[in-house]
PDB file of N, CA and C in Angstrom:
ATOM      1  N   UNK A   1      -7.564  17.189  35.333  1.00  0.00           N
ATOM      2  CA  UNK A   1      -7.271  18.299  34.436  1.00  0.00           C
ATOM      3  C   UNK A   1      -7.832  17.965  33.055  1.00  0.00           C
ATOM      4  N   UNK A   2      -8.352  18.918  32.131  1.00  0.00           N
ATOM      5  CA  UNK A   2      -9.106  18.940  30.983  1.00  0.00           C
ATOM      6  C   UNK A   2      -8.089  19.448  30.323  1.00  0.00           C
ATOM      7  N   UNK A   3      -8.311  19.270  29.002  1.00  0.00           N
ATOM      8  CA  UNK A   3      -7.890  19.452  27.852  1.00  0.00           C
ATOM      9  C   UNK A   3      -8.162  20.967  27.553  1.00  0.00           C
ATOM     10  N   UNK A   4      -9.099  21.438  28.067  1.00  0.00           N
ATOM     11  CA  UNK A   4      -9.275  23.154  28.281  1.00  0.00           C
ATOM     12  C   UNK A   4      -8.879  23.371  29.296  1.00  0.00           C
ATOM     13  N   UNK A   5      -8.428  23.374  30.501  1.00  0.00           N
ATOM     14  CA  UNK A   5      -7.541  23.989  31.620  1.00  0.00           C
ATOM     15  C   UNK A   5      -6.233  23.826  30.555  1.00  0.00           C
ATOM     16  N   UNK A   6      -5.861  22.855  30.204  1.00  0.00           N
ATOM     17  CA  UNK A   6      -4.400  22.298  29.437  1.00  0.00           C
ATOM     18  C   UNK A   6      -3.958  23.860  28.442  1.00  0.00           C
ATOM     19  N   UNK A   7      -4.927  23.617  27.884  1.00  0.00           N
ATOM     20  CA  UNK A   7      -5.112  24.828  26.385  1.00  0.00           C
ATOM     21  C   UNK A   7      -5.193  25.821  27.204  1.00  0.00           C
ATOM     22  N   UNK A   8      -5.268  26.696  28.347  1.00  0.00           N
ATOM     23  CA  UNK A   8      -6.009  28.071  29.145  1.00  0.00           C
ATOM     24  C   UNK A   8      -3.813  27.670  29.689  1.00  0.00           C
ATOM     25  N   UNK A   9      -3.697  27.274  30.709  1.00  0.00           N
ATOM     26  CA  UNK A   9      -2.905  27.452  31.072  1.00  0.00           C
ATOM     27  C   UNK A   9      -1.076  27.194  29.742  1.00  0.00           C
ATOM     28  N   UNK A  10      -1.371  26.699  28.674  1.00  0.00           N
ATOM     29  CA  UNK A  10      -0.501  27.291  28.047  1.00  0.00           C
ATOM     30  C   UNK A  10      -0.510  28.773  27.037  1.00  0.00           C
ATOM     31  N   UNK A  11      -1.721  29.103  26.901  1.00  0.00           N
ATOM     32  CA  UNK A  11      -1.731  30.725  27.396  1.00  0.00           C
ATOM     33  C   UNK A  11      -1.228  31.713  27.943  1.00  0.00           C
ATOM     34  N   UNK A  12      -0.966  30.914  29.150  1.00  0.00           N
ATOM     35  CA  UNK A  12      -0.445  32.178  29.980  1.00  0.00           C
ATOM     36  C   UNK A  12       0.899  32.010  30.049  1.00  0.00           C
ATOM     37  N   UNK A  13       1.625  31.044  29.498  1.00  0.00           N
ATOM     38  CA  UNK A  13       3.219  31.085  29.673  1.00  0.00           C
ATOM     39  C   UNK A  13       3.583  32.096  28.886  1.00  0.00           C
ATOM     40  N   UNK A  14       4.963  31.692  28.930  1.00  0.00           N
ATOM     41  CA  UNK A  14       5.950  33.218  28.475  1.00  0.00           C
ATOM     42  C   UNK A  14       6.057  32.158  26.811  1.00  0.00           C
ATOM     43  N   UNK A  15       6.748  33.463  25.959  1.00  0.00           N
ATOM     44  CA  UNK A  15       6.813  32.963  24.382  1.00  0.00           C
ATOM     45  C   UNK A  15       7.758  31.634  24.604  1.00  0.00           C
ATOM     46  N   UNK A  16       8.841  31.684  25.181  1.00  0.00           N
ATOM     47  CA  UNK A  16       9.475  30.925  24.721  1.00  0.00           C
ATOM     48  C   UNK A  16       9.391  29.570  25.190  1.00  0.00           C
ATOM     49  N   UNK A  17       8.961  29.639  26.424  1.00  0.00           N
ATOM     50  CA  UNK A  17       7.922  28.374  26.787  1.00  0.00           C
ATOM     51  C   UNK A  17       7.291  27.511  26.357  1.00  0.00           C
ATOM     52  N   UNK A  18       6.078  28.709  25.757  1.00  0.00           N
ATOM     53  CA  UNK A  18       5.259  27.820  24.256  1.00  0.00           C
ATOM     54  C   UNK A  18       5.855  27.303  22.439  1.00  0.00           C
ATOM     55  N   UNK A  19       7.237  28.066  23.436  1.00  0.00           N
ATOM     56  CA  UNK A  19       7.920  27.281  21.812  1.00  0.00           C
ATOM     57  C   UNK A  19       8.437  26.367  21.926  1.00  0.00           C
ATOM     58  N   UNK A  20       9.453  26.283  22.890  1.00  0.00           N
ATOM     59  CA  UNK A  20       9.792  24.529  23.601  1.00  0.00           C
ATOM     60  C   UNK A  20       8.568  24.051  23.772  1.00  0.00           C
ATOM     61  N   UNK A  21       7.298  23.706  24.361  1.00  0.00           N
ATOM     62  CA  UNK A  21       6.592  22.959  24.385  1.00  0.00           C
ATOM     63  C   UNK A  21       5.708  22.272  22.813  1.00  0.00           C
ATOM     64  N   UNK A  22       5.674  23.739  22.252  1.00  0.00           N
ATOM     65  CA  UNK A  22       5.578  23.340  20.577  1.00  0.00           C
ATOM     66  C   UNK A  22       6.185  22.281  20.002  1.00  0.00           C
ATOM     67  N   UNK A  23       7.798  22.776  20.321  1.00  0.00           N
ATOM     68  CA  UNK A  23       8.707  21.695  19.779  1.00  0.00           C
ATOM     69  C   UNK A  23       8.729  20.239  20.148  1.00  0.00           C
ATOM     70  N   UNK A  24       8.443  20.027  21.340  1.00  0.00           N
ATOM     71  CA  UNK A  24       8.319  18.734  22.301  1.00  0.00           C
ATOM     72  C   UNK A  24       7.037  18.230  21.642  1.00  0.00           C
ATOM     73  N   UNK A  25       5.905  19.014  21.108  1.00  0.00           N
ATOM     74  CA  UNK A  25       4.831  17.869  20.880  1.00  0.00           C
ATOM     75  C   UNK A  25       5.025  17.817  19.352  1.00  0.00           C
ATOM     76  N   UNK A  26       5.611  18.293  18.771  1.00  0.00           N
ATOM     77  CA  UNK A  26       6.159  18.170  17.513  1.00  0.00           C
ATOM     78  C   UNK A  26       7.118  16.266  17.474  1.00  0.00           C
ATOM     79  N   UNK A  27       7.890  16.941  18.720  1.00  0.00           N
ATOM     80  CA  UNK A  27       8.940  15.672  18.390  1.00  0.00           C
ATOM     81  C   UNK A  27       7.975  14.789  18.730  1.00  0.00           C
ATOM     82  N   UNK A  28       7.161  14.702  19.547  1.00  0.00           N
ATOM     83  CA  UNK A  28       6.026  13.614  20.272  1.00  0.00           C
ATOM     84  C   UNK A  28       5.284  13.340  18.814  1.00  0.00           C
ATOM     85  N   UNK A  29       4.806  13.777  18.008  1.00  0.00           N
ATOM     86  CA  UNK A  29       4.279  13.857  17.044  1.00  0.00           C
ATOM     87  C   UNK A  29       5.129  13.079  15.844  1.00  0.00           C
ATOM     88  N   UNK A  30       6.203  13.380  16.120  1.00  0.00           N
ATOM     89  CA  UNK A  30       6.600  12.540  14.677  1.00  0.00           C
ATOM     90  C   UNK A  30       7.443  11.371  15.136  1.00  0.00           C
ATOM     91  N   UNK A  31       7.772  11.191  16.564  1.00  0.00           N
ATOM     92  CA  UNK A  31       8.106   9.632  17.176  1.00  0.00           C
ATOM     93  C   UNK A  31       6.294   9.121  16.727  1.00  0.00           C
ATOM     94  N   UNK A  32       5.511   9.411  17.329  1.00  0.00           N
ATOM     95  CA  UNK A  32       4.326   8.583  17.145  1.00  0.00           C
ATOM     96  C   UNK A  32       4.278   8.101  15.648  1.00  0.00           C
ATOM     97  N   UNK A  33       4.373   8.971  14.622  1.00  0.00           N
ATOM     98  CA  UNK A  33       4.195   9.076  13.197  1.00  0.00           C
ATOM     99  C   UNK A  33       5.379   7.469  12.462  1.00  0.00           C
ATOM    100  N   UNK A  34       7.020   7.673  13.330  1.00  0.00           N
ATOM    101  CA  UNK A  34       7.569   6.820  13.194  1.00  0.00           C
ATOM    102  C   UNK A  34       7.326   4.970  13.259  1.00  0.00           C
ATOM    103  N   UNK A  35       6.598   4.957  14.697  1.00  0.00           N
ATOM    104  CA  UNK A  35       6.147   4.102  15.189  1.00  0.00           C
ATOM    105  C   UNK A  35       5.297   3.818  14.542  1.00  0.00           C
ATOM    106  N   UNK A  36       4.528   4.398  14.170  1.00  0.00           N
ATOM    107  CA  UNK A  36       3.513   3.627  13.401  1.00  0.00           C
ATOM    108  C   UNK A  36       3.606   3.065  11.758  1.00  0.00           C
ATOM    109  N   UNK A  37       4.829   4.235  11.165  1.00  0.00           N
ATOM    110  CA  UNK A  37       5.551   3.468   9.856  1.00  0.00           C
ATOM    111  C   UNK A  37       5.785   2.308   9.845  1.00  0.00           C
ATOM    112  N   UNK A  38       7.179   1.638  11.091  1.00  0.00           N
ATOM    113  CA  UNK A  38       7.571   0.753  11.342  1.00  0.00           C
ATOM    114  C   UNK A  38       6.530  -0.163  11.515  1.00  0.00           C
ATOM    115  N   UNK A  39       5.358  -0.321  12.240  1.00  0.00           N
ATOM    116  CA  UNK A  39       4.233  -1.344  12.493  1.00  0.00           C
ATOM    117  C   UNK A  39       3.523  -1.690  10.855  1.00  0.00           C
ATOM    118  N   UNK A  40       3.588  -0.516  10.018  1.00  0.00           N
ATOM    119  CA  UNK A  40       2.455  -0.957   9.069  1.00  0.00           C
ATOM    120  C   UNK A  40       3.307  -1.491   7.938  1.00  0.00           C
ATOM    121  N   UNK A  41       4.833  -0.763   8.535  1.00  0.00           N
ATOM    122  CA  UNK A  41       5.847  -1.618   7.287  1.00  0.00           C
ATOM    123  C   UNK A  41       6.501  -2.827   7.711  1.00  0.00           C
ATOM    124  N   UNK A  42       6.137  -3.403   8.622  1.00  0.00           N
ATOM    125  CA  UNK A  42       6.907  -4.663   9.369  1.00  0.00           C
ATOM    126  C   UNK A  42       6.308  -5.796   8.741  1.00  0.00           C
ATOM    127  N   UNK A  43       6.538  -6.861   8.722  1.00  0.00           N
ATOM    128  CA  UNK A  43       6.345  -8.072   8.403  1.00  0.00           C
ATOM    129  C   UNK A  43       4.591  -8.196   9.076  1.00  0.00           C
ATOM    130  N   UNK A  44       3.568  -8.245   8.432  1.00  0.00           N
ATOM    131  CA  UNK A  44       2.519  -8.791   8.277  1.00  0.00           C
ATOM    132  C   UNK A  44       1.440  -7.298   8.607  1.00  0.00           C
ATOM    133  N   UNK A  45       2.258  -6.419   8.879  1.00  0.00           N
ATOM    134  CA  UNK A  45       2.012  -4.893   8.687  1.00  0.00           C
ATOM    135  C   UNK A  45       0.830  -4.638   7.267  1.00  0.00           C
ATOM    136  N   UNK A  46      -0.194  -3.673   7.721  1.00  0.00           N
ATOM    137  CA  UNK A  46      -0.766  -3.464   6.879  1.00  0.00           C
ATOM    138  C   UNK A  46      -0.444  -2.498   5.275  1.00  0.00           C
ATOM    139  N   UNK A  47       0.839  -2.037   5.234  1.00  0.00           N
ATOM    140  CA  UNK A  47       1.557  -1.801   4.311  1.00  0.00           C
ATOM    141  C   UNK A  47       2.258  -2.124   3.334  1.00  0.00           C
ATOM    142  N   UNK A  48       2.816  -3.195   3.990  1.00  0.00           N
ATOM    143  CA  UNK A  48       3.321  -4.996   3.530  1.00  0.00           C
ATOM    144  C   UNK A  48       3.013  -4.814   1.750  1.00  0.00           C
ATOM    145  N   UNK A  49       1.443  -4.882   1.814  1.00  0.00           N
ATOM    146  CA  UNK A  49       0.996  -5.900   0.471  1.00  0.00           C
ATOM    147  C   UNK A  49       1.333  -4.853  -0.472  1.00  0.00           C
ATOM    148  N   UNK A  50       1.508  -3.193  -0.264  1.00  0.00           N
ATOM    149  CA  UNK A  50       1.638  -2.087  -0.909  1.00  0.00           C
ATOM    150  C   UNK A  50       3.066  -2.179  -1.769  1.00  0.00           C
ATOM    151  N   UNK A  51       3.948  -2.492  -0.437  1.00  0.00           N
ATOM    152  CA  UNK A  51       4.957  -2.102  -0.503  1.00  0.00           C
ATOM    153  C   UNK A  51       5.560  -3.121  -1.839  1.00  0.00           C
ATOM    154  N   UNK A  52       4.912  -4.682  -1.439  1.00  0.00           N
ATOM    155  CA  UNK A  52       5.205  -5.891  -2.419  1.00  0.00           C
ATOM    156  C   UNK A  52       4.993  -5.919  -3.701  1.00  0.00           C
ATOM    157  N   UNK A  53       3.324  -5.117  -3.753  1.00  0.00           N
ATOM    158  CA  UNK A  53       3.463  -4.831  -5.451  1.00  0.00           C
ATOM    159  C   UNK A  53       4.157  -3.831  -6.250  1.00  0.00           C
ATOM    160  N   UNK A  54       4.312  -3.010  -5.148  1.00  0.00           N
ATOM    161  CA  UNK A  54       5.534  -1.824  -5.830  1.00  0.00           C
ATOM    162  C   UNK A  54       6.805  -2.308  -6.312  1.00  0.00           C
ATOM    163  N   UNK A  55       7.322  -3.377  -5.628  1.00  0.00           N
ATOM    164  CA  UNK A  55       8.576  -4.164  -5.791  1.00  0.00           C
ATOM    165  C   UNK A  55       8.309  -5.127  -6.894  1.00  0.00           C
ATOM    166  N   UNK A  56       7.306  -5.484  -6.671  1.00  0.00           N
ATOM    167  CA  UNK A  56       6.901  -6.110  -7.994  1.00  0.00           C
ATOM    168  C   UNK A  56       6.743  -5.784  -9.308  1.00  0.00           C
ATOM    169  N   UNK A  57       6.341  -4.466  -9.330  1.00  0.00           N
ATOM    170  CA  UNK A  57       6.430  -3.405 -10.864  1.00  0.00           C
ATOM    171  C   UNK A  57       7.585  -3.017 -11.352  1.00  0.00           C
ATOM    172  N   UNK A  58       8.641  -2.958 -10.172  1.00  0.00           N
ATOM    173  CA  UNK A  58       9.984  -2.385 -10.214  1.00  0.00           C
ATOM    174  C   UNK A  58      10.331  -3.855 -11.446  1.00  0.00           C
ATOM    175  N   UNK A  59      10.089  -4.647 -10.609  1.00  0.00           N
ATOM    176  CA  UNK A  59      11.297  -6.072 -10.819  1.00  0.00           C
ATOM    177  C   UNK A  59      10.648  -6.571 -12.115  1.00  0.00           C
ATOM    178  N   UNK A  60       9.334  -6.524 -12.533  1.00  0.00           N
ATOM    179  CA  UNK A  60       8.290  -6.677 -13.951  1.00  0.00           C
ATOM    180  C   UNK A  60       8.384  -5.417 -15.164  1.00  0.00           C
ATOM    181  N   UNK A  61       9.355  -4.313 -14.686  1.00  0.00           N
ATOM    182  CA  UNK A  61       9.329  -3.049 -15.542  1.00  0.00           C
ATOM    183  C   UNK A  61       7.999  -2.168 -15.822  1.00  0.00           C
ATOM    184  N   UNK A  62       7.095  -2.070 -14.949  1.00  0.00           N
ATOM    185  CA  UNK A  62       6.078  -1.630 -15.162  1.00  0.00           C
ATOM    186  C   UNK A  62       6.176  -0.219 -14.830  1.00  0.00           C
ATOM    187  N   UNK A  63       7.232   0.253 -14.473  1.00  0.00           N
ATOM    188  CA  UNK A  63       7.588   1.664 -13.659  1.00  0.00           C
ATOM    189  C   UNK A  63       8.698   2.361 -14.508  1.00  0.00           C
ATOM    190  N   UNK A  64       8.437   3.556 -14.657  1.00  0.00           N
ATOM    191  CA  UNK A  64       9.572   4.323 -15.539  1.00  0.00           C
ATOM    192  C   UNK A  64      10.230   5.053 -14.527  1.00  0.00           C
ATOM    193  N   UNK A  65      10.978   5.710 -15.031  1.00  0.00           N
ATOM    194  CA  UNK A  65      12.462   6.572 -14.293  1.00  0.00           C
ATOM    195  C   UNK A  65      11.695   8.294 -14.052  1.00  0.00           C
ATOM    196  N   UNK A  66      11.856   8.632 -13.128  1.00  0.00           N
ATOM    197  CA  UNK A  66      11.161   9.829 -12.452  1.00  0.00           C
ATOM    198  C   UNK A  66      11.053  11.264 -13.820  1.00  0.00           C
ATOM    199  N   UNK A  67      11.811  11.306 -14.083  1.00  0.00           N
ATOM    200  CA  UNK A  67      12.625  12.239 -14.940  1.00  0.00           C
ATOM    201  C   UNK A  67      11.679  11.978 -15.480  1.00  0.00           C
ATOM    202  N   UNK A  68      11.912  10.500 -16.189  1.00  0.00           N
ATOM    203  CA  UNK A  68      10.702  10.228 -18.155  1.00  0.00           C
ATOM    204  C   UNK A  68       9.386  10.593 -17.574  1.00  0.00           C
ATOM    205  N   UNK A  69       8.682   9.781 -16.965  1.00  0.00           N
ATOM    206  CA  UNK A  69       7.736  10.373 -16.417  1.00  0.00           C
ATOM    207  C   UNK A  69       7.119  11.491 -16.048  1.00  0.00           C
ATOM    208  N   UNK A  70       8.127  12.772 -15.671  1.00  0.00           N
ATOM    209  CA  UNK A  70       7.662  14.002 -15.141  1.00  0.00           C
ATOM    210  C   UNK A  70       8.050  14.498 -16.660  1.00  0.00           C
ATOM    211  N   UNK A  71       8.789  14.101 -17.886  1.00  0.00           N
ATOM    212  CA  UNK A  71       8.831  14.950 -18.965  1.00  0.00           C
ATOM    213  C   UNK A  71       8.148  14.718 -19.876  1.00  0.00           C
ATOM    214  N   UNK A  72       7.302  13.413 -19.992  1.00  0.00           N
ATOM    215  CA  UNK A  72       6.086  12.818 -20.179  1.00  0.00           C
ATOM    216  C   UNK A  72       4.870  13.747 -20.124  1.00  0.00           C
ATOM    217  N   UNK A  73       4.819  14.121 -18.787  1.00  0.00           N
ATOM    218  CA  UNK A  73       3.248  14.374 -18.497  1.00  0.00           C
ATOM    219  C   UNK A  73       3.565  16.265 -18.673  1.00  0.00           C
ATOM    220  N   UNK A  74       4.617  16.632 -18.724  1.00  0.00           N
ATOM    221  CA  UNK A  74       4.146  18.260 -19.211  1.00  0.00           C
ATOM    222  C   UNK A  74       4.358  18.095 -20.736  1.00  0.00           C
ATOM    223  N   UNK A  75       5.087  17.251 -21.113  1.00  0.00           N
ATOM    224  CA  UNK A  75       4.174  16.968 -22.578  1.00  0.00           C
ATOM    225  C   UNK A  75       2.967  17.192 -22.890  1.00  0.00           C
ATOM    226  N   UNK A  76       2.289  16.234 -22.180  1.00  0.00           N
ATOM    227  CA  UNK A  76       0.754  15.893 -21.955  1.00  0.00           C
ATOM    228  C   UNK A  76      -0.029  17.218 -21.943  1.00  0.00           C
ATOM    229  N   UNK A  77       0.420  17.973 -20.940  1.00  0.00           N
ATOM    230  CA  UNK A  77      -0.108  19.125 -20.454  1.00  0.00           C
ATOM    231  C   UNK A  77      -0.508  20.290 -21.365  1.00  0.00           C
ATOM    232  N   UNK A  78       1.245  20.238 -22.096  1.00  0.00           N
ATOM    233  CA  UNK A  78       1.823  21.041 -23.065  1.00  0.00           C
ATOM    234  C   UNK A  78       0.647  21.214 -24.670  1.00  0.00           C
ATOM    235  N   UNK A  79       0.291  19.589 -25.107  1.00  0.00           N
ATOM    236  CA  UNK A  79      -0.442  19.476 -25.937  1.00  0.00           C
ATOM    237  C   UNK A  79      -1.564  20.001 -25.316  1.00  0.00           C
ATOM    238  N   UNK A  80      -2.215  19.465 -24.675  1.00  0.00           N
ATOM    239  CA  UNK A  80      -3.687  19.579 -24.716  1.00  0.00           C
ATOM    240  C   UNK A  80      -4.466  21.263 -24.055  1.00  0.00           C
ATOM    241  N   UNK A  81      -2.826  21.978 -23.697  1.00  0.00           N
ATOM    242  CA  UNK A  81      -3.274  23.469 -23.195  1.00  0.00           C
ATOM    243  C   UNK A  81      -3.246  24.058 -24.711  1.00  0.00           C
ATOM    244  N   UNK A  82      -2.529  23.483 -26.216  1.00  0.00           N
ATOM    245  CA  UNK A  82      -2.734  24.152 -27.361  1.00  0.00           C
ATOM    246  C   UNK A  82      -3.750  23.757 -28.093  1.00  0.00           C
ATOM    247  N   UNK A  83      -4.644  22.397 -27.318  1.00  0.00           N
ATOM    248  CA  UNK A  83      -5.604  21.767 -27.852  1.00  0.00           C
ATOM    249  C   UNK A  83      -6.561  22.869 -27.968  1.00  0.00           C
ATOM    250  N   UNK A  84      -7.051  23.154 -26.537  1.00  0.00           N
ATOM    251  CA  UNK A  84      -7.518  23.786 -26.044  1.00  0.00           C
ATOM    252  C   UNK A  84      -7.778  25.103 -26.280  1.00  0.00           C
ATOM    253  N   UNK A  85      -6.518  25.933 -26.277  1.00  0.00           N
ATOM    254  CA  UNK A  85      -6.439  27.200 -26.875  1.00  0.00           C
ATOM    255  C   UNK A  85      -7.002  27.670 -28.046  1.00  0.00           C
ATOM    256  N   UNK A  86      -6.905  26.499 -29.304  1.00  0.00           N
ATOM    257  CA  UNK A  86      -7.251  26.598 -30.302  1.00  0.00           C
ATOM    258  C   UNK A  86      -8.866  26.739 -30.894  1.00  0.00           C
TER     259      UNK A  86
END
């Protein structure tokens, strides 16, 4: 069986068919998505070194608080759209 018989014969089911089966490769879809978090965030995982310097900025203060940051940059925005205007 092909991947086009596959695609032709869910066609012809009834709606609600193709919505449970939707849903099933959905869930198939985000178990896979899981699995592969866990591998790249595991111990020697290719995520690892990401994850370490992030923890590292935290613990060095190199990182501000979500809030300052997002009221920061429409600051930013704020000026340079009257820069601009002008």
């Amino acid at each position: 069986m092909t991947v086009e018989d596959i695609k032709a014969a869910i066609e012809q089911l009834p709606e609600p068919e193709r919505l449970e089966l939707a849903d099933w490769l959905d869930e198939m879809r985000n178990r896979a998505w899981d699995a592969e978090m866990e591998r790249d965030f595991s111990s020697g995982g290719r995520g690892m070194r990401l994850l370490e310097e992030v923890e590292a900025d935290i613990r060095e203060g190199r990182v501000k608080p979500m809030d300052e940051f997002l009221t920061e940059a429409k600051a930013r925005r704020h000026s340079q759209s009257k820069s601009h205007s002008s």
